[in-house]
Protein backbone atom coordinates (compact mmCIF):
# COMPACT_ATOMS: atom_id res chain seq x y z
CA UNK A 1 40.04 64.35 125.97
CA UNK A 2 39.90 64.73 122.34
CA UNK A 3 38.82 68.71 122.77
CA UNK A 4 42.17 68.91 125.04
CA UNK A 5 43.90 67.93 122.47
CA UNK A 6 43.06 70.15 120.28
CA UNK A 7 43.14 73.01 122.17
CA UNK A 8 46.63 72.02 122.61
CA UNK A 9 47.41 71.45 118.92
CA UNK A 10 45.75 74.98 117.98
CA UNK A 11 48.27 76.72 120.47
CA UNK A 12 51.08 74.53 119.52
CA UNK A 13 50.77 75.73 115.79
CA UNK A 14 50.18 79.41 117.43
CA UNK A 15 53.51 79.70 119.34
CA UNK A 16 55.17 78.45 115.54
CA UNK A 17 53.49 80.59 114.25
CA UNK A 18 54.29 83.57 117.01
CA UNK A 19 58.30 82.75 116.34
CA UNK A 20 57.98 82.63 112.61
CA UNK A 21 56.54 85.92 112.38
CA UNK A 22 58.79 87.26 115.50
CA UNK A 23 61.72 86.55 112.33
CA UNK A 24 63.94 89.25 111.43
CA UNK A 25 63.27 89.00 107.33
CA UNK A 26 66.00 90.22 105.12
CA UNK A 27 66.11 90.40 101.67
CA UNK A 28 69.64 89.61 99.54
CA UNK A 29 70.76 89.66 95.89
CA UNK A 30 72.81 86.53 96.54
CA UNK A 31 72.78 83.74 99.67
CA UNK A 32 75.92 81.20 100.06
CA UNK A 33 74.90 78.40 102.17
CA UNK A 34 76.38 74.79 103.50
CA UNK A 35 80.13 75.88 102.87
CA UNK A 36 82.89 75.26 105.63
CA UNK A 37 83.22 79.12 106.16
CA UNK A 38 87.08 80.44 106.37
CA UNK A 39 86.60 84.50 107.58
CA UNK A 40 90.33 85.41 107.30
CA UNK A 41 91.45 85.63 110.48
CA UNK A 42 89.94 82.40 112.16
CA UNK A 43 91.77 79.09 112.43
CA UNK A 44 88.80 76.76 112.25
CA UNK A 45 85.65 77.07 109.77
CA UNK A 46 82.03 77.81 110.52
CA UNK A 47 79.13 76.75 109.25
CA UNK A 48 77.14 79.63 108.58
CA UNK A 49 75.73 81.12 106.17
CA UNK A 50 76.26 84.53 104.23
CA UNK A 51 73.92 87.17 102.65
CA UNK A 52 75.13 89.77 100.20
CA UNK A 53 73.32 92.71 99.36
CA UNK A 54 74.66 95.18 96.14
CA UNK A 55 78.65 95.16 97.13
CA UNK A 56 78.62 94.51 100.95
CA UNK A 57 78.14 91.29 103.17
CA UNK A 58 74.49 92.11 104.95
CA UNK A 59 74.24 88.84 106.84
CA UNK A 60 76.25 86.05 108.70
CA UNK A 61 75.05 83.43 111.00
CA UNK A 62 72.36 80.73 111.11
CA UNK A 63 69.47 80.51 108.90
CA UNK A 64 67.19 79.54 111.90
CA UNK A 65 67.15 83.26 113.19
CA UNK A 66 65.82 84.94 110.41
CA UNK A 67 63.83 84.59 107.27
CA UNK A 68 66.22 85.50 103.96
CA UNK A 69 64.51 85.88 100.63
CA UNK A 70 67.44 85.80 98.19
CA UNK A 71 67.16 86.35 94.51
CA UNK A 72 70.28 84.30 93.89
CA UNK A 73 71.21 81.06 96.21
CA UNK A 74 74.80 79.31 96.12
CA UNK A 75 75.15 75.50 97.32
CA UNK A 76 78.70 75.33 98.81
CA UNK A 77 78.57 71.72 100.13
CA UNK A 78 81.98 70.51 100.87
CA UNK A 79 83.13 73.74 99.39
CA UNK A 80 85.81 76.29 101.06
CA UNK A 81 84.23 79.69 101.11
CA UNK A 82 87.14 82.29 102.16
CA UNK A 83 87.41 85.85 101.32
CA UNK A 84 88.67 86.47 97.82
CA UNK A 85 92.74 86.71 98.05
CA UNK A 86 94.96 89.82 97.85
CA UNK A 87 97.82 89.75 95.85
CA UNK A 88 100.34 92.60 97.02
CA UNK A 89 102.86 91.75 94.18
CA UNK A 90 101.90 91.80 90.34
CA UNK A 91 102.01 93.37 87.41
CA UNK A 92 98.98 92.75 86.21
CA UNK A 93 98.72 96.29 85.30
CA UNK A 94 100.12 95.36 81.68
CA UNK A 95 97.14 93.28 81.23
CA UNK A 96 94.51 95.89 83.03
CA UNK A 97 95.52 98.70 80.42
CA UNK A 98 94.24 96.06 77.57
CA UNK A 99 91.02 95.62 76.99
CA UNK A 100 91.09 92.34 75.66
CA UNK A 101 92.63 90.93 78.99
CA UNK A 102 91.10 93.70 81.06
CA UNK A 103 89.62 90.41 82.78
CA UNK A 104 92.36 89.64 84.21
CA UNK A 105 91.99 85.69 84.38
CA UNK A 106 95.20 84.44 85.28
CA UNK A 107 94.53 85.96 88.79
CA UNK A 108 90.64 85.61 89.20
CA UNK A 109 90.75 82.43 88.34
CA UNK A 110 93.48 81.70 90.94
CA UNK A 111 91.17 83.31 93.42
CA UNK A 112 92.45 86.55 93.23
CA UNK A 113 90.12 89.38 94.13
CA UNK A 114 91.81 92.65 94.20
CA UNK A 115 95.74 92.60 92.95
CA UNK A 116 98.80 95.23 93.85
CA UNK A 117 100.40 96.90 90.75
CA UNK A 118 103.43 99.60 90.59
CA UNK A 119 105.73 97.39 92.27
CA UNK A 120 109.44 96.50 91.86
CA UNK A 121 109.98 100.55 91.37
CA UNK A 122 107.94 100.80 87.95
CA UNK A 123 104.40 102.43 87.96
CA UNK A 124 102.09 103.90 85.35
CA UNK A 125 103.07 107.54 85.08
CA UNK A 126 100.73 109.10 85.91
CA UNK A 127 98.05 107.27 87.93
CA UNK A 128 95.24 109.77 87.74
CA UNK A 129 95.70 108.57 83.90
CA UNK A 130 95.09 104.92 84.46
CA UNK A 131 92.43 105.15 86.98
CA UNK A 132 90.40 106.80 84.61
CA UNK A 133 91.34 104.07 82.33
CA UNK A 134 90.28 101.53 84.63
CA UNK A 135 86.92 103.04 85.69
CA UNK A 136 86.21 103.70 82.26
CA UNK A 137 87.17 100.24 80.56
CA UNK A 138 86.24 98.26 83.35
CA UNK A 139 88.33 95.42 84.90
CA UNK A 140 87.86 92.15 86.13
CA UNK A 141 89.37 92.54 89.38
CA UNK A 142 89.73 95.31 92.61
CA UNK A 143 93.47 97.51 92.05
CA UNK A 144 95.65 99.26 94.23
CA UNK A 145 98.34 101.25 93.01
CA UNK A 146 101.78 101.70 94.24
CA UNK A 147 104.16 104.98 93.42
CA UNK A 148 107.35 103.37 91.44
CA UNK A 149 110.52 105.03 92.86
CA UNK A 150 112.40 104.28 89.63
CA UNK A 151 109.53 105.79 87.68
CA UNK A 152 109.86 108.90 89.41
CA UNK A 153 113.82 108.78 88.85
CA UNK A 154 113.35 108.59 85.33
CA UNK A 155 111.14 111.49 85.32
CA UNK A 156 113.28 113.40 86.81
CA UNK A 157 116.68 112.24 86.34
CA UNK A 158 116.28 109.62 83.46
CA UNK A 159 117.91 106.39 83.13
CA UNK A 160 121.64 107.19 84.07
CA UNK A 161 123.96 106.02 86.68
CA UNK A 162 123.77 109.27 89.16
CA UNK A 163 123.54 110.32 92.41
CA UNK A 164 120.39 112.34 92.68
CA UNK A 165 120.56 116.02 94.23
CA UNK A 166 118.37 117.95 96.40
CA UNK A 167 117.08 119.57 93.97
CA UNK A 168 116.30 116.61 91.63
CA UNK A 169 114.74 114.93 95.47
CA UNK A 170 112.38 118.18 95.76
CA UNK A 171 111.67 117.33 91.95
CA UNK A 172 110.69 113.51 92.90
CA UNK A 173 108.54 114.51 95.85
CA UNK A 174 106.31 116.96 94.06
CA UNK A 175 105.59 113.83 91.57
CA UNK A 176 105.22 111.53 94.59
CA UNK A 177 102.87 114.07 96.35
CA UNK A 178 100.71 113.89 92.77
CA UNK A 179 101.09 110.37 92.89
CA UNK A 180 99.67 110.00 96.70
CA UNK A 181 96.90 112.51 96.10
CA UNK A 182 95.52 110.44 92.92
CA UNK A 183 95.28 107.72 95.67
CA UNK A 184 98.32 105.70 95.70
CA UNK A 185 98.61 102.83 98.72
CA UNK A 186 102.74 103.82 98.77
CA UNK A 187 105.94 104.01 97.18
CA UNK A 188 107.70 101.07 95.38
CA UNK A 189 111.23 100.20 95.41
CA UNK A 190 113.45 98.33 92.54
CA UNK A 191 117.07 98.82 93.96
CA UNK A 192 117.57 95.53 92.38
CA UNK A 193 117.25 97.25 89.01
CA UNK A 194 118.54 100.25 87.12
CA UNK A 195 117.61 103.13 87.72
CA UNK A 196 116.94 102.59 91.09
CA UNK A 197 119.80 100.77 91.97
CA UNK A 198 121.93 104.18 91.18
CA UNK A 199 120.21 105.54 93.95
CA UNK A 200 121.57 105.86 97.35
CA UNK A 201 119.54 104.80 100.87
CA UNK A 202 118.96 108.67 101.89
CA UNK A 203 117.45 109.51 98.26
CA UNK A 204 114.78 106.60 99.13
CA UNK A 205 114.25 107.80 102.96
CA UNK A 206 113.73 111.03 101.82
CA UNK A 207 111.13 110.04 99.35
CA UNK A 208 109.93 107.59 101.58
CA UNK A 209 108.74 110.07 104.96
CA UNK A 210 106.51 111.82 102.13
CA UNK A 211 104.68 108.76 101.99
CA UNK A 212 104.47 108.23 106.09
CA UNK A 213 102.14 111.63 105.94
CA UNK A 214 99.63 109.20 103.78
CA UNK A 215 100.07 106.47 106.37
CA UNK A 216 101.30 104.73 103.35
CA UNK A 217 103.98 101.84 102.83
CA UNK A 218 106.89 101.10 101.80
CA UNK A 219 107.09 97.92 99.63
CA UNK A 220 110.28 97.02 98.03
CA UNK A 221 112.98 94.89 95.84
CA UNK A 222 115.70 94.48 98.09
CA UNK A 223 118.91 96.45 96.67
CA UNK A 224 120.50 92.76 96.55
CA UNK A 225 118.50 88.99 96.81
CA UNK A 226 121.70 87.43 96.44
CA UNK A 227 125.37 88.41 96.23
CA UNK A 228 125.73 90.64 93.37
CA UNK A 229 126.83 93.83 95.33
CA UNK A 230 125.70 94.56 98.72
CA UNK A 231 124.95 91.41 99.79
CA UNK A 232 121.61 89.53 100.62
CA UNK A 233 121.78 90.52 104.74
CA UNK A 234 123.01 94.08 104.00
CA UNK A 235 120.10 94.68 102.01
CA UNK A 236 117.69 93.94 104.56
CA UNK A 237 119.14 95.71 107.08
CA UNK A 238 118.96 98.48 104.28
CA UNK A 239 115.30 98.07 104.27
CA UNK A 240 114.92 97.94 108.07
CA UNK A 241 116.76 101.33 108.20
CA UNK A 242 114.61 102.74 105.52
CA UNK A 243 111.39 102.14 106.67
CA UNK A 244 112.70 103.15 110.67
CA UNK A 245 114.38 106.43 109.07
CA UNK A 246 110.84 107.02 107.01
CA UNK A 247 108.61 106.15 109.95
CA UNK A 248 106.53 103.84 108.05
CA UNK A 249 105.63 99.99 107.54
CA UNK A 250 108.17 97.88 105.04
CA UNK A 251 106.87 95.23 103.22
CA UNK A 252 109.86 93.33 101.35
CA UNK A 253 108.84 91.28 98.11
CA UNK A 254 109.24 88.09 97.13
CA UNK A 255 111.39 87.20 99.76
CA UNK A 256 114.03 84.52 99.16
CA UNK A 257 117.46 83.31 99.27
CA UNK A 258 118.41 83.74 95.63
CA UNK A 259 121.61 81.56 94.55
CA UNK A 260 124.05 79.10 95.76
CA UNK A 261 126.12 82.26 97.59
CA UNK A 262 122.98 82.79 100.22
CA UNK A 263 121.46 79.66 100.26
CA UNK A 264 120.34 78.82 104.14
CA UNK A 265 120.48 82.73 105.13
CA UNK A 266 116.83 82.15 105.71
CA UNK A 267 117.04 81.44 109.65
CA UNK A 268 119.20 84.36 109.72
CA UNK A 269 117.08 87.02 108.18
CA UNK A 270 114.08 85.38 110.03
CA UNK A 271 115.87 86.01 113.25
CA UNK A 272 117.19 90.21 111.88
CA UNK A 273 113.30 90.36 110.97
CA UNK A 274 111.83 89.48 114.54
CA UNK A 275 114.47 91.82 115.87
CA UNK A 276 112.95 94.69 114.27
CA UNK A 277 109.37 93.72 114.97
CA UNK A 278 110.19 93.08 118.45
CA UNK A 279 111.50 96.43 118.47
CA UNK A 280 108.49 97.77 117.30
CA UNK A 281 108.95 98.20 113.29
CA UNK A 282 106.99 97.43 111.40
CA UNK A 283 108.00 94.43 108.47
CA UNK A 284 106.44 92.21 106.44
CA UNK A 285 107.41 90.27 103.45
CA UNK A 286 105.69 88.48 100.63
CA UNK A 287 106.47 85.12 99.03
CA UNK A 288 105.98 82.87 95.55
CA UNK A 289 105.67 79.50 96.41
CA UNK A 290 108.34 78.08 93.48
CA UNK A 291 111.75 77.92 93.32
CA UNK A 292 112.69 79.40 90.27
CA UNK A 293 112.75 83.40 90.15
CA UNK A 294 111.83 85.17 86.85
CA UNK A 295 113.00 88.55 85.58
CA UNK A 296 114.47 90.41 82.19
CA UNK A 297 117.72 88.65 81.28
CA UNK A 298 119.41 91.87 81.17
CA UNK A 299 118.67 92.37 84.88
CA UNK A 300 119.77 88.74 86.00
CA UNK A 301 122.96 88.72 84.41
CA UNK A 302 124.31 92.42 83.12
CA UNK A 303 126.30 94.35 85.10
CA UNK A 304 124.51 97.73 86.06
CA UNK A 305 126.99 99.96 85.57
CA UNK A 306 127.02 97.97 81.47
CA UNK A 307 122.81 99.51 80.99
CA UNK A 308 123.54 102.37 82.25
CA UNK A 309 121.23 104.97 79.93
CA UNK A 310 119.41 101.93 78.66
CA UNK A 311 119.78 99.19 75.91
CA UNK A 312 121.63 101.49 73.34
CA UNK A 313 124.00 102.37 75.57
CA UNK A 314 125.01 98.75 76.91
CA UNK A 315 125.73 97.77 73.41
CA UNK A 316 127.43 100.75 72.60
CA UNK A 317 130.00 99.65 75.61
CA UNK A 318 129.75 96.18 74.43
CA UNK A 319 130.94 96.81 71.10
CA UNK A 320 133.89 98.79 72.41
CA UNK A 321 136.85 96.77 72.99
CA UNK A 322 137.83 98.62 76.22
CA UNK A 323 134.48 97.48 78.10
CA UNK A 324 133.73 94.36 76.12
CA UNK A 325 135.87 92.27 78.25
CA UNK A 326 135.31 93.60 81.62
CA UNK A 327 131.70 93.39 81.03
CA UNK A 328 131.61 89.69 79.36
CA UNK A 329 134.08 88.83 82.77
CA UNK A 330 131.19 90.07 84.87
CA UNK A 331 128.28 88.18 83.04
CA UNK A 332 129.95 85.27 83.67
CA UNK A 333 130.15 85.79 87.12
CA UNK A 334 126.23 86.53 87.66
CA UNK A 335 125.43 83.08 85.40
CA UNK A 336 127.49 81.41 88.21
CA UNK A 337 125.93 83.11 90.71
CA UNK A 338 122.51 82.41 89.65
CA UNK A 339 123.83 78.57 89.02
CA UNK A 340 125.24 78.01 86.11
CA UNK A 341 123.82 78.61 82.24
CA UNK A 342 121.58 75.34 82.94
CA UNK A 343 119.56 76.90 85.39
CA UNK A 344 118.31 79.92 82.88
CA UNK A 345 115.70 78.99 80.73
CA UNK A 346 114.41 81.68 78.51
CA UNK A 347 110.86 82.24 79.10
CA UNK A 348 109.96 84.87 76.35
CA UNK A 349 111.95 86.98 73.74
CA UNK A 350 110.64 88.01 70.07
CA UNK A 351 112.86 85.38 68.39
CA UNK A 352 111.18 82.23 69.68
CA UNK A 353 114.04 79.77 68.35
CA UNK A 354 115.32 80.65 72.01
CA UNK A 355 112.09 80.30 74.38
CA UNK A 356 111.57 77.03 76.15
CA UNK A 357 115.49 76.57 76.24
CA UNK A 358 118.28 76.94 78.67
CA UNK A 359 121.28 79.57 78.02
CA UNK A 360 123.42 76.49 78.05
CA UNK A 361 121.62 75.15 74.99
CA UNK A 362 121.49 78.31 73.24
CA UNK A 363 124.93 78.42 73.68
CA UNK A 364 125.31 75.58 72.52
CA UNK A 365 123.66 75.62 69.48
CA UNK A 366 125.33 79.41 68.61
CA UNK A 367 128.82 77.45 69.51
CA UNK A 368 129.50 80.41 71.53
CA UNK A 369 130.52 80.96 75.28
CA UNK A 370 127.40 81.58 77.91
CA UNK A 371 127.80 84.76 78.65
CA UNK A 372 128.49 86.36 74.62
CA UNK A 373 125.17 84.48 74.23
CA UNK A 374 123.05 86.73 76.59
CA UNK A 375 124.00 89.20 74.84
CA UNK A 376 123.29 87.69 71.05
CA UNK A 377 119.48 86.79 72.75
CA UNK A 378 119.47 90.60 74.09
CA UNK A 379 120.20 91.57 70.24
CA UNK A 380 116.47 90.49 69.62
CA UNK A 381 115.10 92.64 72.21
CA UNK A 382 113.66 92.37 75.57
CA UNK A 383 114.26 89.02 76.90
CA UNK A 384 112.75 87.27 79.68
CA UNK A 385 114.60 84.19 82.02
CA UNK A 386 113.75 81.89 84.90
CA UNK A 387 116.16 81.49 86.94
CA UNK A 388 115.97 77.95 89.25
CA UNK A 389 118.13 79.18 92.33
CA UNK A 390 116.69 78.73 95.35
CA UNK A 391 116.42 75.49 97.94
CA UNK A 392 113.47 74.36 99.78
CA UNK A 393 114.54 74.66 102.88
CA UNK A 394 114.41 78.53 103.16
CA UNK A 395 111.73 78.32 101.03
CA UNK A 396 109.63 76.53 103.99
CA UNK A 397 111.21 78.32 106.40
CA UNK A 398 110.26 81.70 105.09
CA UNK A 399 106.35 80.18 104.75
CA UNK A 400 105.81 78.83 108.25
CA UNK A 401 106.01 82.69 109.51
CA UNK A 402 102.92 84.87 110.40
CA UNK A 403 104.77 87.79 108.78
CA UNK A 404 105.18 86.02 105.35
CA UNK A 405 101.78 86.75 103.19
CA UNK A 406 101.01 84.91 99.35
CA UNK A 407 102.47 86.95 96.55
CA UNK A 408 102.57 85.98 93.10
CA UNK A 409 105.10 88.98 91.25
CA UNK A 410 103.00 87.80 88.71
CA UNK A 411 104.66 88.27 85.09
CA UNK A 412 104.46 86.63 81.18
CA UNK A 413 106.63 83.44 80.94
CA UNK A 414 106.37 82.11 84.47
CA UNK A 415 103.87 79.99 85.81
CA UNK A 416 103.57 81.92 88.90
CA UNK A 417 101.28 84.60 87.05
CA UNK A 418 98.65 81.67 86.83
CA UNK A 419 99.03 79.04 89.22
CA UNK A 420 100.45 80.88 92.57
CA UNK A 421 97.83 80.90 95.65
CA UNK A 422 96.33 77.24 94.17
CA UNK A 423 99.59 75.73 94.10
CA UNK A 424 100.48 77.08 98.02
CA UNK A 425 97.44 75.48 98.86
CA UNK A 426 97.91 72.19 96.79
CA UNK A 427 101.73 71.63 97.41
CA UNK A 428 102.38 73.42 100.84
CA UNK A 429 99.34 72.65 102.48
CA UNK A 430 97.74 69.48 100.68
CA UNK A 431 100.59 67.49 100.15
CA UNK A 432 103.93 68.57 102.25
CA UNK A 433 101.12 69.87 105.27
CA UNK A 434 104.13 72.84 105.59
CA UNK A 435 100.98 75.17 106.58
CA UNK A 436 97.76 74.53 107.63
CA UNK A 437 93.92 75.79 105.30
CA UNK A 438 93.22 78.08 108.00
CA UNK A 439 97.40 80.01 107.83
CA UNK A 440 97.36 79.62 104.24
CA UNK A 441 94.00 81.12 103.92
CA UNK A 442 94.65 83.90 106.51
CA UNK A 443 97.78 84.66 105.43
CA UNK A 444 96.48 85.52 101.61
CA UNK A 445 93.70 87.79 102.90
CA UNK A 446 93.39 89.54 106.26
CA UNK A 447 96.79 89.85 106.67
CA UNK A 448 97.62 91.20 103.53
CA UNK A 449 94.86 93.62 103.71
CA UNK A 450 96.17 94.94 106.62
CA UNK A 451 99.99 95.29 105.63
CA UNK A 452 98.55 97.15 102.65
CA UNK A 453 96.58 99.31 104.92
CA UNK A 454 93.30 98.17 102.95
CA UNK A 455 89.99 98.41 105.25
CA UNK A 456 86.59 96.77 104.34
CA UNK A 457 88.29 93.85 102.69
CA UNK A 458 90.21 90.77 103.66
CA UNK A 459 87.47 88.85 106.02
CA UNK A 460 84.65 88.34 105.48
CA UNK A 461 82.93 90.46 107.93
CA UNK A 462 79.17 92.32 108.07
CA UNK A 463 79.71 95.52 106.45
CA UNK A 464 82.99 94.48 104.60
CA UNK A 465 82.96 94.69 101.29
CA UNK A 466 81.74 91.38 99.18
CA UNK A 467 84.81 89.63 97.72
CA UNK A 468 84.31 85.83 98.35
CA UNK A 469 85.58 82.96 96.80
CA UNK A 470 84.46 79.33 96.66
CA UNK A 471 87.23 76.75 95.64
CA UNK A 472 86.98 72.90 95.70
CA UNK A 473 89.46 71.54 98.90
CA UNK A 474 89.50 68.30 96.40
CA UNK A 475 90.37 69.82 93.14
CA UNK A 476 91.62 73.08 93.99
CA UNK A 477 95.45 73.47 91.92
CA UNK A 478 97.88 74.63 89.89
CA UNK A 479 97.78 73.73 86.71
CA UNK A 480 100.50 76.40 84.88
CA UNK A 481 104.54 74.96 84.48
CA UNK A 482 107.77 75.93 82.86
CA UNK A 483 106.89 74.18 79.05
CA UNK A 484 103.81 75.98 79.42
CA UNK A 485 102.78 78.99 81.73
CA UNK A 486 99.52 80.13 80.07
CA UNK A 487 97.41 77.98 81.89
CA UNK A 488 94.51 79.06 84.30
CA UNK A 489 94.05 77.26 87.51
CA UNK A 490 91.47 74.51 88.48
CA UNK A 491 89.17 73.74 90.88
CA UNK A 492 87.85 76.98 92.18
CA UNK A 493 84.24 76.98 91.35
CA UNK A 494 82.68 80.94 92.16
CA UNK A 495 84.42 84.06 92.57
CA UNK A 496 82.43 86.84 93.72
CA UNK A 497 83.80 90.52 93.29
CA UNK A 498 82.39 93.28 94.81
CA UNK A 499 78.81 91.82 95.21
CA UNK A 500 78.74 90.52 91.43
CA UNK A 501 79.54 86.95 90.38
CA UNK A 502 82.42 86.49 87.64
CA UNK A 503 83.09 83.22 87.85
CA UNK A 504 80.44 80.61 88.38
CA UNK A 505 81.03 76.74 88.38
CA UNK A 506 84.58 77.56 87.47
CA UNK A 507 83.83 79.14 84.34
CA UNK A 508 84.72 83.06 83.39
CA UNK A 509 81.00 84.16 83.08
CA UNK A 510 82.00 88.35 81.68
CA UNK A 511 81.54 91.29 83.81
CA UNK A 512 83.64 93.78 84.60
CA UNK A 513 83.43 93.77 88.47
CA UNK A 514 86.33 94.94 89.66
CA UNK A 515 87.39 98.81 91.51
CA UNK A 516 89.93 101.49 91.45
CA UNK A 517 90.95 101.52 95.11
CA UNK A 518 92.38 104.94 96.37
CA UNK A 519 93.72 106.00 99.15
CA UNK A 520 94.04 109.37 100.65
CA UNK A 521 95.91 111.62 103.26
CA UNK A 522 92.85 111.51 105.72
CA UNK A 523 91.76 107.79 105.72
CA UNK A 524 89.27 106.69 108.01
């Protein structure tokens, strides 16, 4: 009996031994294990874990089928792993160019992987120049460029209040042709802002099919957010037209009801937007998760047809009797519109008496009316205002829909540059439960990858590039406000760019990981 048993016990240990060896071994620079897995497009996490090899994802699934010798492991217990987040609406390119903030922080340490720049109408000019830049300097996180339709006007036609001709359209598509070869994602509208709002819808279709031969997009500032002069459901049926005209996909930023005047027009253009998709167009919108908007002062308040040729020539109008009034008539108007003088609060200008304080106030203090105040702050140069006008309601309502992705339109001055995607997830999904992890998660990756028309990121996926984040469900927030918008987020504890770590344990460890990401007329 005792020799049975260990005969038995001798081919126990051999069939171990048979399956151990039978192993698939792989070898990995880095291995994250025991983290509730979020891939992108998934509603519920896995536990599995994931292998990364150089810049690419090598390996997901159990442990138990193969033998992984890693050089670098990762613990994330009670972690969320999820791909690293897209955000298709910064301008983070004014930090990129520095090398001092090259890092960019206030989005990595949001969980921002790879960021959109050129938006809102104003690029780099031209982007050959700043790739090169970038590849050169380095930079902390992936960037894809968009063609600025206002930069090309100025090129062209400069900053005055004119109807472009064909001749000065042939002019901007030979730029925008440069523009797409050097690997631009699309073109970028600002009819919101001069000089793009001079233009007229056929100058931007026009422009616009160029791009559809790149399979490219077309992202843009509605012509009107509120009720300054087309009207807030005018201008997306502007963009609807524009993008059916062009042939190609619209993506509208920072989508919103902006101002007493439109309030609750959110169920409406939710309803104009399913019309379109139903009808096979294709249209997507971004979304901050705040309710105060931030731009230049000039631009929330100044009548366009005032700037028209730029700062000198607003002043030289304002200083002429025959314009003064009209114009200081029309200011008034927009500080209604956006909600009175209390609801402005200068963010940043060079003469800091005025920052941290509401036009009202400085107003106050000058013991002059509202609107001959913008235009003493605009005296000290460029001036920038947030501008609390929206509600909740459409806020929510724009949030709950699949089409709606996480967009920051990052910028100095407004918290939103630094506390964005965290404070979705900690307000909208944490607290008010408005979206679920899974939507909120989804809906700041995959999705946005794909309404960029960006392949090999997004999910995390065998074979897909590795851009992986790690963020504490517990901690993870916002931590950035109105007295002070300089502050990075909390809570997420690794950020993994292209293969490389950059933050570890929450803490900025250097590197430069981040990639110029180009793309071409032939795109596989």
């Amino acid at each position: 009996m005792k020799h049975f048993k260990i005969k038995y016990c001798y081919l126990f240990i051999a069939i171990l031994s048979f399956y151990a060896c039978g192993k698939k071994e792989i070898s990995v620079d880095l291995l994250i294990r025991n983290g509730m897995v979020y891939n992108g497009i998934d509603t519920i996490a896995s536990n599995v874990s994931i292998g990364i090899q150089n810049d690419k994802i090598v390996f997901i699934g159990s442990e138990d089928t193969v033998d992984i010798v890693s050089t670098q492991n990762i613990d994330a217990k009670g972690m969320v792993v999820s791909p690293g987040f897209i955000d298709p609406h910064t301008h983070a390119d004014r930090d990129l160019v520095k090398k001092d903030k090259a890092h960019n922080l206030p989005f990595l340490m949001q969980g921002v992987t790879t960021v959109v720049v050129g938006n809102d109408g104003e690029s780099f000019y031209p982007i050959s120049k700043y790739n090169d830049l970038y590849e050169k300097q380095g930079i902390g996180t992936n960037v894809i460029q968009l063609v600025g339709h206002g930069t090309l006007r100025n090129q062209v036609m400069g900053k005055g209040d004119k109807k472009a001709t064909l001749a000065d359209i042939e002019q901007m598509k030979t730029l925008l042709k440069q523009e797409m070869e050097s690997g631009a994602f699309g073109i970028s509208t600002g009819l919101f802002y001069a000089p793009g709002s001079y233009s007229n819808t056929e100058e931007v279709v026009a422009l616009t099919k160029l791009v559809g031969e790149y399979r490219g997009i077309y992202d843009t500032h509605l012509r009107d957010e509120s009720s300054y002069t087309i009207g807030l459901i005018p201008a997306i049926e502007e963009a609807i037209e524009i993008g059916a005209k062009a042939q190609v996909p619209i993506h509208i930023s920072h989508i919103k009801c902006l101002g007493v005047d439109v309030w609750s027009k959110s169920k409406e253009i939710i309803r104009m937007v399913q019309k379109a998709r139903m009808s096979g167009i294709e249209i997507t919108a971004n979304q901050y998760p705040y309710d105060a908007s931030a731009t230049g002062l000039k631009s929330a308040v100044v009548p366009r047809w005032a700037e028209s040729g730029g700062l000198d020539s607003l002043f030289l109008r304002y200083n002429n009797p025959t314009h003064r009034k009209k114009i200081l008539e029309e200011t008034r108007k927009n500080i209604k519109r956006r909600g009175g003088a209390n609801k402005l609060l200068i963010v940043k200008t060079d003469d800091q008496k005025f920052v941290n304080k509401n036009l009202l106030q400085i107003s106050k203090e000058l013991q002059m009316l509202p609107e001959e105040t913008v235009f003493e702050i605009l005296k000290t140069g460029y001036a920038r205002v947030a501008s609390f006008n929206m509600n909740h309601r459409d806020i929510t309502n724009f949030m709950k829909e699949p089409w709606v992705v996480t967009g920051s339109d990052g910028n100095t001055g407004h918290p939103r540059k630094y506390g964005s995607f965290p404070r979705k997830y900690h307000k909208y999904v944490k607290q008010d439960k408005i979206i679920s992890l899974s939507q909120f998660i989804n809906n700041s990756t995959s999705k946005t990858a794909s309404i960029v028309k960006l392949s090999g990121r997004g999910t995390i996926k065998k074979g897909f590039y590795a851009d992986i984040i790690i963020f504490d469900p517990e901690t993870f927030k916002d931590i950035a406000d109105y007295a002070n918008a300089f502050q990075y987020a909390e809570g997420l504890k690794y950020s993994i760019v292209n293969g490389k770590i950059a933050v570890k344990q929450g803490m900025y460890i250097q590197g430069l990981h981040g990639k110029v990401l180009k793309k071409h007329k032939i795109n596989p």
